[in-house]
N, C-alpha and C. Protein backbone atom coordinates (compact mmCIF):
# COMPACT_ATOMS: atom_id res chain seq x y z
N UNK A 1 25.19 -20.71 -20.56
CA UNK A 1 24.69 -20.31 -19.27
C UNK A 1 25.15 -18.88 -18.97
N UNK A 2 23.92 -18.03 -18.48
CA UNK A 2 24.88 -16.79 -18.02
C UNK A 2 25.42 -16.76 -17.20
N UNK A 3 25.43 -17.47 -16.46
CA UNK A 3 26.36 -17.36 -15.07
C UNK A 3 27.68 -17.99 -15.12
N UNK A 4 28.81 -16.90 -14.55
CA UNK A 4 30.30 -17.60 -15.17
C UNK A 4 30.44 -18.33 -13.98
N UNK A 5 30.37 -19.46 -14.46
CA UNK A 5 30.63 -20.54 -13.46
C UNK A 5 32.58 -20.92 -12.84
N UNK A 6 32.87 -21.00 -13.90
CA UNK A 6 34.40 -21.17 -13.83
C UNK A 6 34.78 -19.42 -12.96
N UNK A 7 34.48 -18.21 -12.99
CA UNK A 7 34.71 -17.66 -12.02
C UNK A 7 34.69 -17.16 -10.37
N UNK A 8 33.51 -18.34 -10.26
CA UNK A 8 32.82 -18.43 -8.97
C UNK A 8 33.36 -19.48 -8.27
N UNK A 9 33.88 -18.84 -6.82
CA UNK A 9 34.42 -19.37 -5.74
C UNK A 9 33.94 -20.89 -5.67
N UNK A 10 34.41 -21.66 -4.82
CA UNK A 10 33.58 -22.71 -4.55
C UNK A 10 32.15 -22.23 -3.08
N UNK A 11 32.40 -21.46 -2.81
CA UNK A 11 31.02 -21.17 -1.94
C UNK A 11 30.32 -20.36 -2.81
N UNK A 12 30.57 -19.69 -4.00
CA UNK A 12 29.83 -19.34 -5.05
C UNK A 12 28.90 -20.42 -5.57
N UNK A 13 29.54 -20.98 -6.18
CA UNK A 13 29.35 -22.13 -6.73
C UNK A 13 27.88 -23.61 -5.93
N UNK A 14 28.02 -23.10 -4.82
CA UNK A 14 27.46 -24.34 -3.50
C UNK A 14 26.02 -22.85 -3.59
N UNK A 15 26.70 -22.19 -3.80
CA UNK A 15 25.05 -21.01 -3.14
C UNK A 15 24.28 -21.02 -4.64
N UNK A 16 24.64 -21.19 -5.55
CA UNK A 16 24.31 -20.92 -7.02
C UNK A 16 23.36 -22.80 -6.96
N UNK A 17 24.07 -23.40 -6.55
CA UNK A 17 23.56 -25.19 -6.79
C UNK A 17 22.69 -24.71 -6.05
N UNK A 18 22.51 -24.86 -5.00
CA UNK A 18 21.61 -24.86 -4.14
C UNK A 18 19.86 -23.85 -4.24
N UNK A 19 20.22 -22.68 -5.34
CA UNK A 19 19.21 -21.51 -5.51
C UNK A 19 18.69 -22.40 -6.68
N UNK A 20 19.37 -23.46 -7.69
CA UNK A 20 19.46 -23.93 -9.00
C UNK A 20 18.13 -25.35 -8.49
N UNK A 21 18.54 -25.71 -7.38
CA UNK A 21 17.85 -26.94 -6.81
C UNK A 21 17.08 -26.51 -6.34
N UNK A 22 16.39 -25.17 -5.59
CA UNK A 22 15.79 -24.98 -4.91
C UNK A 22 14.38 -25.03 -5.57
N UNK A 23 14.59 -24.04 -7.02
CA UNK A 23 14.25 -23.64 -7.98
C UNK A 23 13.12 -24.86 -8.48
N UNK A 24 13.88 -26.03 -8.49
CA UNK A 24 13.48 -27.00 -9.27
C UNK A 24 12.68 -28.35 -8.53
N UNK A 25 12.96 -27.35 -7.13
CA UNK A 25 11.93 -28.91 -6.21
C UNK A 25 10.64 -28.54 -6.02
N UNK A 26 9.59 -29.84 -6.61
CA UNK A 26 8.65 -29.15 -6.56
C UNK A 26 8.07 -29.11 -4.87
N UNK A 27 8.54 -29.42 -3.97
CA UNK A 27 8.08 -29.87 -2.89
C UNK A 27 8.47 -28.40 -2.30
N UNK A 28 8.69 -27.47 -2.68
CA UNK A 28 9.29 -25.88 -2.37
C UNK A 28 8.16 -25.12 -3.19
N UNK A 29 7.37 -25.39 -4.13
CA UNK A 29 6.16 -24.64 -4.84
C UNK A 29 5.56 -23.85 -4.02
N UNK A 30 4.87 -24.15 -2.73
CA UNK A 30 4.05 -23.40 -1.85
C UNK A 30 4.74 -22.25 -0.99
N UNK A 31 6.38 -22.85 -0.99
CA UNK A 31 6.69 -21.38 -0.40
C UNK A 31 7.18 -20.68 -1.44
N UNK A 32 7.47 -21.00 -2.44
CA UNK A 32 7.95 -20.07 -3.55
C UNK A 32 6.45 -19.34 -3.82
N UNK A 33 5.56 -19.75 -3.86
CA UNK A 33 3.96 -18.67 -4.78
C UNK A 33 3.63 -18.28 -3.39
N UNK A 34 4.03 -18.34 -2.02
CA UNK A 34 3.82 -17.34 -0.66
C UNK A 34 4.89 -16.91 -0.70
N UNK A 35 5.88 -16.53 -1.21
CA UNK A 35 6.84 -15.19 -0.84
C UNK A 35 6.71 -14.39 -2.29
N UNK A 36 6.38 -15.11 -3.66
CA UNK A 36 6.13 -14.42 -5.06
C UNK A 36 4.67 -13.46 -4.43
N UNK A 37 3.83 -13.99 -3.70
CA UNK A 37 2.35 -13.47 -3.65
C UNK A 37 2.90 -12.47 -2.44
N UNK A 38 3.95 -12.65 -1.43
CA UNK A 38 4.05 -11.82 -0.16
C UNK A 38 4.57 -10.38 -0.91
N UNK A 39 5.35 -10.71 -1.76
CA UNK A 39 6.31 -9.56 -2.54
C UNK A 39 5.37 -8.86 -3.30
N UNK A 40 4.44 -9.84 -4.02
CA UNK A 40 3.30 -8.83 -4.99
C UNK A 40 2.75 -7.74 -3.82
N UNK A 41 2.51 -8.35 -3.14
CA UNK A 41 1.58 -7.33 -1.92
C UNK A 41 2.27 -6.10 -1.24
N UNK A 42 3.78 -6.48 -0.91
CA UNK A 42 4.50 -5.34 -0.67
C UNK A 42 4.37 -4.53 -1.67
N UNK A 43 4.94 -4.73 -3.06
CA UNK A 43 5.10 -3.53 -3.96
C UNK A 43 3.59 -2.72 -3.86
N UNK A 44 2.54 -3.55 -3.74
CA UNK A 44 1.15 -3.02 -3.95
C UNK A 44 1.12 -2.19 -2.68
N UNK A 45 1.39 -2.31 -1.73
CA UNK A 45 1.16 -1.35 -0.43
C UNK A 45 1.88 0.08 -0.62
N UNK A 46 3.31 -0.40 -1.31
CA UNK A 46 4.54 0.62 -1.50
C UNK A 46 3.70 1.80 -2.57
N UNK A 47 2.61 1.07 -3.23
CA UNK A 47 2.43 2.13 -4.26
C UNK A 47 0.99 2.36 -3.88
N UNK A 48 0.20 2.50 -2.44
CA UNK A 48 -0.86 2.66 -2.15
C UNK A 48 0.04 3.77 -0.84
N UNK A 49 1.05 3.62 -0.42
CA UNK A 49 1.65 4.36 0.29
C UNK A 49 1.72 5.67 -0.77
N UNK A 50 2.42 5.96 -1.77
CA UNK A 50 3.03 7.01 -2.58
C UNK A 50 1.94 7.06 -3.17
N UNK A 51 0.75 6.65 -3.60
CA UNK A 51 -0.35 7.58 -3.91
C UNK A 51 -1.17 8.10 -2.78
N UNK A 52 -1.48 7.50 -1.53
CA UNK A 52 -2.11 8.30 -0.39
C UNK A 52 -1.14 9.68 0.23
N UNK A 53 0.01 9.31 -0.13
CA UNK A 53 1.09 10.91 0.17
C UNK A 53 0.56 12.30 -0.86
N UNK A 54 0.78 10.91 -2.45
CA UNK A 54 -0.14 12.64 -3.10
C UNK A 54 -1.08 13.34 -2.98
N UNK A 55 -2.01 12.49 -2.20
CA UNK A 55 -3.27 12.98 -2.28
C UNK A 55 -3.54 14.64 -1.51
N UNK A 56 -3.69 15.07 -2.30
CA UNK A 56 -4.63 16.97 -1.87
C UNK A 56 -5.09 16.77 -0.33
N UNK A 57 -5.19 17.49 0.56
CA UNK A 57 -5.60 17.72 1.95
C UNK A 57 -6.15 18.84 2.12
N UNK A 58 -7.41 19.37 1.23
CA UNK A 58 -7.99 20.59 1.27
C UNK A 58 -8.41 20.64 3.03
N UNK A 59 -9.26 20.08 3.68
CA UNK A 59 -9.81 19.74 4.87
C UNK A 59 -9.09 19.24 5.66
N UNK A 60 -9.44 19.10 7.25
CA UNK A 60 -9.16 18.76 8.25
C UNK A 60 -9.75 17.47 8.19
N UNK A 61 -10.74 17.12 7.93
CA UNK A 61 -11.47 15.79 7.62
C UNK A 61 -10.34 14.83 6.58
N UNK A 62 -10.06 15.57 5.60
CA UNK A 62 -9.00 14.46 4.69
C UNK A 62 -7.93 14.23 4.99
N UNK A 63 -7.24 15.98 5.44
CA UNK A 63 -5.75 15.27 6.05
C UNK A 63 -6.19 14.16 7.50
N UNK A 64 -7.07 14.24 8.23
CA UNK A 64 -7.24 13.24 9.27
C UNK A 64 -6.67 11.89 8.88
N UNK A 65 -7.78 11.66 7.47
CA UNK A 65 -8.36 10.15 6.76
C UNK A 65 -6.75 9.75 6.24
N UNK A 66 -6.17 10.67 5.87
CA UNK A 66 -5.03 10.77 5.16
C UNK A 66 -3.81 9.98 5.60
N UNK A 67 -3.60 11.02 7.67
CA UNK A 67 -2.95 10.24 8.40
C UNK A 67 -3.22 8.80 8.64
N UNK A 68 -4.16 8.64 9.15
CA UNK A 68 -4.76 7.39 9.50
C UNK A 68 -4.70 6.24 8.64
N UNK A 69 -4.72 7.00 7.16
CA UNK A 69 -4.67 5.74 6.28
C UNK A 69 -3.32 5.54 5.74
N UNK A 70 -2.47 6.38 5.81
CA UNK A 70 -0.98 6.05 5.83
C UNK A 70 -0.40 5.54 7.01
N UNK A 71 -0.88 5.58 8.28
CA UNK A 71 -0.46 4.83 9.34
C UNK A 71 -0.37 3.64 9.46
N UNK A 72 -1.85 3.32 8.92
CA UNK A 72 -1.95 1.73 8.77
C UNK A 72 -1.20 1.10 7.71
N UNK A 73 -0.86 1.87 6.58
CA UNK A 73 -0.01 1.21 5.44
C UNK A 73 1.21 0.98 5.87
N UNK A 74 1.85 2.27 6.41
CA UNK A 74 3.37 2.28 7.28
C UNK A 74 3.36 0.69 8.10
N UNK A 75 2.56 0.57 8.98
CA UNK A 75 2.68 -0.33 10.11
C UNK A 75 2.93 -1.54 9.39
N UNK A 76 1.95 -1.86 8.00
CA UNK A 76 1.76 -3.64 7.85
C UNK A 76 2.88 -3.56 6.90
N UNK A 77 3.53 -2.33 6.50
CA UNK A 77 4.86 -2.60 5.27
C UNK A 77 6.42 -2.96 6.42
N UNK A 78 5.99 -2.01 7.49
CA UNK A 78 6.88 -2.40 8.40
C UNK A 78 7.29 -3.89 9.26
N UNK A 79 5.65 -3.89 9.20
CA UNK A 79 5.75 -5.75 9.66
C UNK A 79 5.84 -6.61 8.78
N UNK A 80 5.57 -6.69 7.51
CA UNK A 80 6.19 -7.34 6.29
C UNK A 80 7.94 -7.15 6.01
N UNK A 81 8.31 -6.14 6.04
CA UNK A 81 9.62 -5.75 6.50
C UNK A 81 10.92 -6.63 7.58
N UNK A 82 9.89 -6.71 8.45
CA UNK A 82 10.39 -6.97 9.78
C UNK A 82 9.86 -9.13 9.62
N UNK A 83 8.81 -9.09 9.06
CA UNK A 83 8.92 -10.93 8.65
C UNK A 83 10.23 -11.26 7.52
N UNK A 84 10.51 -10.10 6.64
CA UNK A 84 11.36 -10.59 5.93
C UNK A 84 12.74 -10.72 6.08
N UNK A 85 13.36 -9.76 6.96
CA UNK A 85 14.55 -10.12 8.03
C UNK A 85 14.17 -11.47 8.32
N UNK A 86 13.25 -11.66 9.40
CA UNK A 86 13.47 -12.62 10.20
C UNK A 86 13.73 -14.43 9.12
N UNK A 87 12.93 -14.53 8.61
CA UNK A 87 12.92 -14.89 7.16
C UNK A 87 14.71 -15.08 6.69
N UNK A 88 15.55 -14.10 6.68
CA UNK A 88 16.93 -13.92 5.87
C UNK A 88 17.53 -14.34 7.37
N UNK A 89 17.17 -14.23 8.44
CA UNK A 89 17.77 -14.90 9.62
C UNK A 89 18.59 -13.46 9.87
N UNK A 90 18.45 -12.08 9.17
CA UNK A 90 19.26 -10.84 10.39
C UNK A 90 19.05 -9.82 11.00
N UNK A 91 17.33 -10.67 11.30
CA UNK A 91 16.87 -9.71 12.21
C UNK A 91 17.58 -9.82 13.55
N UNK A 92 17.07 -8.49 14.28
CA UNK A 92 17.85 -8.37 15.61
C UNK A 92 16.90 -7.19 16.52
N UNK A 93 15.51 -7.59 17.57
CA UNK A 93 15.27 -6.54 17.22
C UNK A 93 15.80 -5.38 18.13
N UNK A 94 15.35 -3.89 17.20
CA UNK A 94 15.95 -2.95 18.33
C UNK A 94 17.19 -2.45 17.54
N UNK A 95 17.74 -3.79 16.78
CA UNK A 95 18.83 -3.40 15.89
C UNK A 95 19.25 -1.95 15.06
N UNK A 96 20.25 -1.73 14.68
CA UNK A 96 20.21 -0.50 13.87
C UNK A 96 20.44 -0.59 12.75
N UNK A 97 20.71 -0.11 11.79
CA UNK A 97 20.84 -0.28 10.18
C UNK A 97 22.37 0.28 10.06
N UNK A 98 23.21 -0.51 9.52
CA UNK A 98 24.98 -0.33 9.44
C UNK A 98 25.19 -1.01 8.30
N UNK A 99 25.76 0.04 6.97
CA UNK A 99 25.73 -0.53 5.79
C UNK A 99 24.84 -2.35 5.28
N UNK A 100 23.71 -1.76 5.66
CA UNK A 100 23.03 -2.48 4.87
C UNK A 100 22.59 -3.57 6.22
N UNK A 101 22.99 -4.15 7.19
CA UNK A 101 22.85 -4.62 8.19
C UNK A 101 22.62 -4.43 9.44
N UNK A 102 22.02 -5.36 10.39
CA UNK A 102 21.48 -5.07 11.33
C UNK A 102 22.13 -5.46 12.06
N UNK A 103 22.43 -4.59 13.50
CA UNK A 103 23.19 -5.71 14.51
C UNK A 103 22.42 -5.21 15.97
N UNK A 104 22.62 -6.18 16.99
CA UNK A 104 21.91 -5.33 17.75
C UNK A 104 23.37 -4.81 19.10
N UNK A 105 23.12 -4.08 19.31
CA UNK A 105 23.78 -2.78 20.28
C UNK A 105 23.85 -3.83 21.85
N UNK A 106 25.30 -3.93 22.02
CA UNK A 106 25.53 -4.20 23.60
C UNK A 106 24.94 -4.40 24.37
N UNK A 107 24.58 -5.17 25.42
CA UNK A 107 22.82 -4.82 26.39
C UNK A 107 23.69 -4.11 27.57
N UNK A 108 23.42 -3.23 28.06
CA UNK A 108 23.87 -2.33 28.63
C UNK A 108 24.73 -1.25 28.57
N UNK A 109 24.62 -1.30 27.20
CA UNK A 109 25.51 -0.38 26.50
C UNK A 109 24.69 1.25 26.45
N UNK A 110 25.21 2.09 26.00
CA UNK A 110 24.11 3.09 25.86
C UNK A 110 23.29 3.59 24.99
N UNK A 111 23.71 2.67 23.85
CA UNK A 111 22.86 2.77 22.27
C UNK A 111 21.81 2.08 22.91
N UNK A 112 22.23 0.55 23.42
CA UNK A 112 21.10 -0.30 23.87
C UNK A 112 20.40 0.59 25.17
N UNK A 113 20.53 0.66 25.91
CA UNK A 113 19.59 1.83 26.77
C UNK A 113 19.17 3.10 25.52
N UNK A 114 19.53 3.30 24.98
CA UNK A 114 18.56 4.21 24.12
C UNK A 114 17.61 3.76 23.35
N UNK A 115 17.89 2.95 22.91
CA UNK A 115 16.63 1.99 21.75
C UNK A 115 15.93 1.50 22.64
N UNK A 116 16.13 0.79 23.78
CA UNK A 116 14.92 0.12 24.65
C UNK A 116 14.32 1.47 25.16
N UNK A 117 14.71 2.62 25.42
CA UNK A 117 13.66 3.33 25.66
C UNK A 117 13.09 4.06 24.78
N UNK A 118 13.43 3.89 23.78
CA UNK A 118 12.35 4.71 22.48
C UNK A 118 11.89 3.74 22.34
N UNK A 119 12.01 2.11 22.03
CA UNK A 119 10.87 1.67 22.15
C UNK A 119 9.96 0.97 22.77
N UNK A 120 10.26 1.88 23.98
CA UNK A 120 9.27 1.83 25.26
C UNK A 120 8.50 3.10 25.06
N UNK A 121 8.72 3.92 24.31
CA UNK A 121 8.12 5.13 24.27
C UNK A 121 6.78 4.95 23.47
N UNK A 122 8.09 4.51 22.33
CA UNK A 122 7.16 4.28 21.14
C UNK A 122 5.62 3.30 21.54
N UNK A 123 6.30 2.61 21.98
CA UNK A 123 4.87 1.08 22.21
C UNK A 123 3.65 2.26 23.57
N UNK A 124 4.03 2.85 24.17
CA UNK A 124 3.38 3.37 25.13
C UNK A 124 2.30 4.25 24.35
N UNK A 125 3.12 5.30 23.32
CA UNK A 125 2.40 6.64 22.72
C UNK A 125 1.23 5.58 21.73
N UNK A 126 2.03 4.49 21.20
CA UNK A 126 1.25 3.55 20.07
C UNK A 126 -0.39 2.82 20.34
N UNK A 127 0.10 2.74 22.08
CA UNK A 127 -1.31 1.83 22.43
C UNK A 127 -2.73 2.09 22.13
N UNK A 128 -3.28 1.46 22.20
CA UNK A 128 -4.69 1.79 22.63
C UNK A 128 -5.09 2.72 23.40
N UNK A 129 -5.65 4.38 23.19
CA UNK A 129 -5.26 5.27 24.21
C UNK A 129 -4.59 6.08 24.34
N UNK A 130 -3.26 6.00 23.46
CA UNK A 130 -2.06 6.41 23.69
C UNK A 130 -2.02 7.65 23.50
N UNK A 131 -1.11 8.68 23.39
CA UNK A 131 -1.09 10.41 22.80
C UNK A 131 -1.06 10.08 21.54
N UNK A 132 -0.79 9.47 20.59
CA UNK A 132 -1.20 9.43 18.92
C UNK A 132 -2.27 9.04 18.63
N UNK A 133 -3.09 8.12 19.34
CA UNK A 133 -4.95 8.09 18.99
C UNK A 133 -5.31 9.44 19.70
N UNK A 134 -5.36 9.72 20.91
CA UNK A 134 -5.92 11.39 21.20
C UNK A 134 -5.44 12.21 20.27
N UNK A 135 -4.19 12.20 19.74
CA UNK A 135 -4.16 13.08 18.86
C UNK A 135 -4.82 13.08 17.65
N UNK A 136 -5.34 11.83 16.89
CA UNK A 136 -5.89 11.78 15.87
C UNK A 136 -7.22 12.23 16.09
N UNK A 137 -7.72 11.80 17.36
CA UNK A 137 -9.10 11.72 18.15
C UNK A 137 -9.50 13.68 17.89
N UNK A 138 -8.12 13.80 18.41
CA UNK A 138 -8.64 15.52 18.45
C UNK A 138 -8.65 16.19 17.13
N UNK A 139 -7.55 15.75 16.21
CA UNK A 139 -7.60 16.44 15.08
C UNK A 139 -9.04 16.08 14.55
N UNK A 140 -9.89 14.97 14.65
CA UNK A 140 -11.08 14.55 13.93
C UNK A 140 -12.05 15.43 14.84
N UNK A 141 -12.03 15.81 15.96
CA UNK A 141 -13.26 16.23 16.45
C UNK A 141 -12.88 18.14 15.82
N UNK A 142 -11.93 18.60 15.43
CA UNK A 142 -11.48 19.80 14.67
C UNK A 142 -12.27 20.12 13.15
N UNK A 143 -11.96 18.55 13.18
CA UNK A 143 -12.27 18.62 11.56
C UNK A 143 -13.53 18.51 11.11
N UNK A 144 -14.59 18.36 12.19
CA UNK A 144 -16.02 18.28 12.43
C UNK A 144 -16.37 19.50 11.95
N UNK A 145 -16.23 20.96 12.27
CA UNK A 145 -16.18 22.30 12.39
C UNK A 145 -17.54 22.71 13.19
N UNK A 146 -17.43 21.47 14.14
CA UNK A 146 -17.68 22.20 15.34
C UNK A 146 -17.72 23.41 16.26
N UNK A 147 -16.54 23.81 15.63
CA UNK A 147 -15.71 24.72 16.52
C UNK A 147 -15.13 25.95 15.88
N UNK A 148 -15.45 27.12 16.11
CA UNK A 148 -14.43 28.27 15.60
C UNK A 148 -13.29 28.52 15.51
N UNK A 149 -12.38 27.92 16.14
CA UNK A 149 -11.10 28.36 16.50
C UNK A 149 -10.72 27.19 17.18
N UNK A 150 -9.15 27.12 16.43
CA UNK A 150 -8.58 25.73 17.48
C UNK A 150 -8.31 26.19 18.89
N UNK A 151 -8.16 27.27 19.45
CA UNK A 151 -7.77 27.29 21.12
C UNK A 151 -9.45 26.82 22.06
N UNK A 152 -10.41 27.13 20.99
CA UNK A 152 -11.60 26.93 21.90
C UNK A 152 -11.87 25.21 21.48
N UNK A 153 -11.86 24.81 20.47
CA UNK A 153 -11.58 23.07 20.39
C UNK A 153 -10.70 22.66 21.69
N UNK A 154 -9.33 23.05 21.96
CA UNK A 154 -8.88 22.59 22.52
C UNK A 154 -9.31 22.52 24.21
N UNK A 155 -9.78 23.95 24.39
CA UNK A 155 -10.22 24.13 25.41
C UNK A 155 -11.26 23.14 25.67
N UNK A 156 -12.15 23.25 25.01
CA UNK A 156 -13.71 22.46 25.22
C UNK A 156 -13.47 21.34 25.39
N UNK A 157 -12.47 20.60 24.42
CA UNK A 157 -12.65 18.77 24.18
C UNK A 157 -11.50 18.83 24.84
N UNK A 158 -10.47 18.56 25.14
CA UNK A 158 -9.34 18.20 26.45
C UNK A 158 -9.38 17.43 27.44
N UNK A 159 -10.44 17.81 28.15
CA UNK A 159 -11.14 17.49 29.26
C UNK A 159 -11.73 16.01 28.90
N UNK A 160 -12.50 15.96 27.82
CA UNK A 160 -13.24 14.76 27.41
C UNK A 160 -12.00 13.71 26.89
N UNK A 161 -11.34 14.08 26.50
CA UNK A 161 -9.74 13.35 25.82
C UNK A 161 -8.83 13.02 27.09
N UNK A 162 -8.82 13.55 28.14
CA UNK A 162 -7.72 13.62 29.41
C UNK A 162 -7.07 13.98 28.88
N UNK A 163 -6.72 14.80 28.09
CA UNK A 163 -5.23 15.43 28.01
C UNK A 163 -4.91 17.09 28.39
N UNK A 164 -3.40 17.14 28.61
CA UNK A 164 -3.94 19.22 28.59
C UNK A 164 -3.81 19.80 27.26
N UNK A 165 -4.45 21.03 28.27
CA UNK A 165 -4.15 22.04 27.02
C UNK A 165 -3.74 22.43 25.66
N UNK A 166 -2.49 21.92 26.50
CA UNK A 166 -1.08 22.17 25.35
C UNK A 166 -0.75 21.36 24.19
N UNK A 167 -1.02 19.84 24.99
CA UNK A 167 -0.79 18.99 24.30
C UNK A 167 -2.65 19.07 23.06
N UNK A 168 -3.70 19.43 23.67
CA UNK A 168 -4.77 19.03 22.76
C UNK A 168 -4.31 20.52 21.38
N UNK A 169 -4.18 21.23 21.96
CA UNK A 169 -3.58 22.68 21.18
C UNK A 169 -2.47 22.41 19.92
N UNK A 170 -1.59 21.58 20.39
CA UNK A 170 -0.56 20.90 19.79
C UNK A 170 -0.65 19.94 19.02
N UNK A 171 -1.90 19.47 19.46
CA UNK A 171 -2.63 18.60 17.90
C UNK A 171 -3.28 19.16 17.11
N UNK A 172 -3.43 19.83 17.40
CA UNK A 172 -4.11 21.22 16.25
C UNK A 172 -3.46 21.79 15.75
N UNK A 173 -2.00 22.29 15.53
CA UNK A 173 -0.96 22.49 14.88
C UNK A 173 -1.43 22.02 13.46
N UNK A 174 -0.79 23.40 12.12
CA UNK A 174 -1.02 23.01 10.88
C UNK A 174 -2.07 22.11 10.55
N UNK A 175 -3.00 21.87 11.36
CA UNK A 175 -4.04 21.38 10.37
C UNK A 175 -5.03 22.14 10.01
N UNK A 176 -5.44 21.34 8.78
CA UNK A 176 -6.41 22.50 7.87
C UNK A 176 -7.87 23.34 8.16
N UNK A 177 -8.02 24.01 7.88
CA UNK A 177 -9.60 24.53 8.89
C UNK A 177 -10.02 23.55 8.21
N UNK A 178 -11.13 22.93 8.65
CA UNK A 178 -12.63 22.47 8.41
C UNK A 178 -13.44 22.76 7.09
């Protein structure tokens, strides 16, 4: 056997039986080929993530497609992420990452007042609506080449977006002409 048995604790030993039995019941088959099939799918996202990063962004049209389609990869690796804590039982949410673990922060503490409001921020900018769809909204109506110049994009469409100026101007930042 490879496993040195005679060196392993007795709670070694109880966690090793137990992975050994787990292994071998077949009445555990269906969740073993849904977390083998959940894991195939992560790695497959992980490497649909790192090839949509390489991809060239000649246009305003691709880097758009680009964001958008790494957003959505980010989100469902994150929520696969976030099932698999919960899953290992250490999720916490809001938690922070501390050698390798999660804990969650005091409730009224001021880490915890900081995380509840970033992600109050976060969920607000995220919605339906939010300043990160106008912003995508605007970079795509840029990338139309509609428009000569990003200050007159911004100017023109703003108004139609509700947002100002600054902020539609500010989504136009580094992106590619048209």
């Amino acid at each position: 056997s490879p496993m040195p048995w005679d060196k392993l604790t007795p709670k070694g030993r109880r966690s090793v039986a137990l992975q050994i039995d787990y292994q071998d019941d077949p009445a555990t088959d269906k969740d073993r080929q849904y977390w083998w099939d959940f894991f195939c799918h992560k790695i497959a996202l992980e490497e649909q993530i790192a090839e949509w990063s390489a991809i060239a962004t000649p246009t305003a049209s691709d880097l758009a497609q680009k964001e958008v389609r790494l957003e959505e990869l980010k989100k469902e690796l994150a929520s696969m992420e976030q099932q698999v804590r919960k899953a290992q039982g250490d999720y916490h949410p809001g938690g922070k990452q501390l050698d390798g673990k999660e804990y969650s922060p005091e409730i009224g503490s001021p880490e915890w007042r900081s995380q509840t409001a970033k992600d109050a921020a976060n969920a607000r900018h995220d919605q339906p609506g939010g300043s990160r769809e106008k912003k995508r909204e605007m970079q795509e109506i840029w990338a139309t080449g509609k428009y000569t110049s990003r200050d007159l994009c911004a100017e023109q469409e703003c108004a139609a977006l509700d947002i100002s100026f600054s902020a539609a101007r500010n989504a136009l930042k580094n992106t590619p002409n048209p």
